[in-house]
Protein backbone atom coordinates (compact mmCIF):
# COMPACT_ATOMS: atom_id res chain seq x y z
CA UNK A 1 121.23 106.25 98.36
CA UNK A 2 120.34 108.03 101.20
CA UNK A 3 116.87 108.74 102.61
CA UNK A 4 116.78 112.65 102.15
CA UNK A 5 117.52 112.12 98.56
CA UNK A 6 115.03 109.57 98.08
CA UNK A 7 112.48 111.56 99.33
CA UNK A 8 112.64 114.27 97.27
CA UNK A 9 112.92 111.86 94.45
CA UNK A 10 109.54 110.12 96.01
CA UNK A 11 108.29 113.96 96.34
CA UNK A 12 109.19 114.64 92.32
CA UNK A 13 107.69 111.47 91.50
CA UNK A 14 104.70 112.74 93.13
CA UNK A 15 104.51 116.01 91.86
CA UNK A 16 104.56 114.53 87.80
CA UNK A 17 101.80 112.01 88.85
CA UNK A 18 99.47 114.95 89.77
CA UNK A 19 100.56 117.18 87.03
CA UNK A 20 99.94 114.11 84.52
CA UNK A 21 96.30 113.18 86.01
CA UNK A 22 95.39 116.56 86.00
CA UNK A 23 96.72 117.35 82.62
CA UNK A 24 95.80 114.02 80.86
CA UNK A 25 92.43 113.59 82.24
CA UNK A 26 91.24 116.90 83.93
CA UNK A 27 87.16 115.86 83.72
CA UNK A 28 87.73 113.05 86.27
CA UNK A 29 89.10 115.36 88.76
CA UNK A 30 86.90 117.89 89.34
CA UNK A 31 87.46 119.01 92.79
CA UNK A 32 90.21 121.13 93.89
CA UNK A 33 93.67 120.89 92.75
CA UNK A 34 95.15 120.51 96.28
CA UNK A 35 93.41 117.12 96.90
CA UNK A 36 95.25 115.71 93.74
CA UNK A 37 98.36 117.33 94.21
CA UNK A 38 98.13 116.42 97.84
CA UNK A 39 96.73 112.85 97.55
CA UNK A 40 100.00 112.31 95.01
CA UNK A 41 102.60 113.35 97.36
CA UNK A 42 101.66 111.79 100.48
CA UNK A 43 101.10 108.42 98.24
CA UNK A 44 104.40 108.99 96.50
CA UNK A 45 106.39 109.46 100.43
CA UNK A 46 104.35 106.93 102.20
CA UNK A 47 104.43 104.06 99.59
CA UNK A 48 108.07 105.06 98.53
CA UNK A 49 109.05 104.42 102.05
CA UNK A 50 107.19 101.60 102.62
CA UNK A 51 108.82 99.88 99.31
CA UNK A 52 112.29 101.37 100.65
CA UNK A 53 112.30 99.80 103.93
CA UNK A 54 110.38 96.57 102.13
CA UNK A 55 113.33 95.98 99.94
CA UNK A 56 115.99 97.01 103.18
CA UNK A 57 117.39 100.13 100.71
CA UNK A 58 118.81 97.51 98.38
CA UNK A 59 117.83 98.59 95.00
CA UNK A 60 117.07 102.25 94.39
CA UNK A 61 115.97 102.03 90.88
CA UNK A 62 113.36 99.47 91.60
CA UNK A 63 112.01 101.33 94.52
CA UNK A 64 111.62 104.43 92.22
CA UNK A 65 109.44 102.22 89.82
CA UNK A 66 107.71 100.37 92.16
CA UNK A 67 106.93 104.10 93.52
CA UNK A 68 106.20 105.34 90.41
CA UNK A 69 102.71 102.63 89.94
CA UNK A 70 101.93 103.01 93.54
CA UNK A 71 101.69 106.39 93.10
CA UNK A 72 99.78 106.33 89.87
CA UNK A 73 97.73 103.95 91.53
CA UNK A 74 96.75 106.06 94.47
CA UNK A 75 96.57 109.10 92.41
CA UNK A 76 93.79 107.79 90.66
CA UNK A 77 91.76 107.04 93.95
CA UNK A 78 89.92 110.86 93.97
CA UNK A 79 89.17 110.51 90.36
CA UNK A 80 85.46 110.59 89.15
CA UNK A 81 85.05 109.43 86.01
CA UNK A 82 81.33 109.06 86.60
CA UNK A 83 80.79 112.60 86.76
CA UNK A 84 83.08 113.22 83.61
CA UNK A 85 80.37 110.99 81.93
CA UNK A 86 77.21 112.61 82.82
CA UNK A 87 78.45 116.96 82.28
CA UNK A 88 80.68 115.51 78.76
CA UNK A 89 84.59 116.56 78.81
CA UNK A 90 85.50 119.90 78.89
CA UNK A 91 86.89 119.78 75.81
CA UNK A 92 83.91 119.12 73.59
CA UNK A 93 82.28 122.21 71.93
CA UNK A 94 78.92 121.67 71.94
CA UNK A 95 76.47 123.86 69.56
CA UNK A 96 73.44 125.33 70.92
CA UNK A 97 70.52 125.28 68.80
CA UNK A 98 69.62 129.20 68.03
């Protein structure tokens, strides 16, 4: 397959691993968008070329998966699930005594 392809595939594969962290577990990521969004794509092209030219271009389908859980991987590197603990999710109503 050749590289231009891949790396919109490594781009896509970026793109659902930010929209999935920051629709799965929004609390954890409570800084800007971008720096998700941003911190999955340049994981998704740097480790999918680094796994490409690992593997010499010999098996596209692995170097998609093997992109796929580095990406996840790095994606998760901003999150803050500290500070989801201590403000409670954003999904929780909370009643206020009166």
């Amino acid at each position: 397959m050749p590289l231009p392809v891949e790396a919109v595939l490594f781009a896509l594969i970026g793109l659902l691993a930010a929209a999935a962290a920051l629709v799965l577990v929004p609390e954890y990521y409570p800084m800007s968008r971008g720096l998700t969004i941003g911190t999955a794509l340049v994981s998704a092209l740097l480790s999918g070329l680094v796994i490409r030219f690992t593997l010499a271009g010999g098996e596209p389908a692995a170097t998609l998966v093997m992109t796929a859980i580095c990406t996840g991987l790095l994606t998760s590197v901003p999150a803050r699930p500290d500070l989801a603990a201590q403000h409670g999710s954003h999904r929780r109503h909370r009643r206020h005594a009166a």
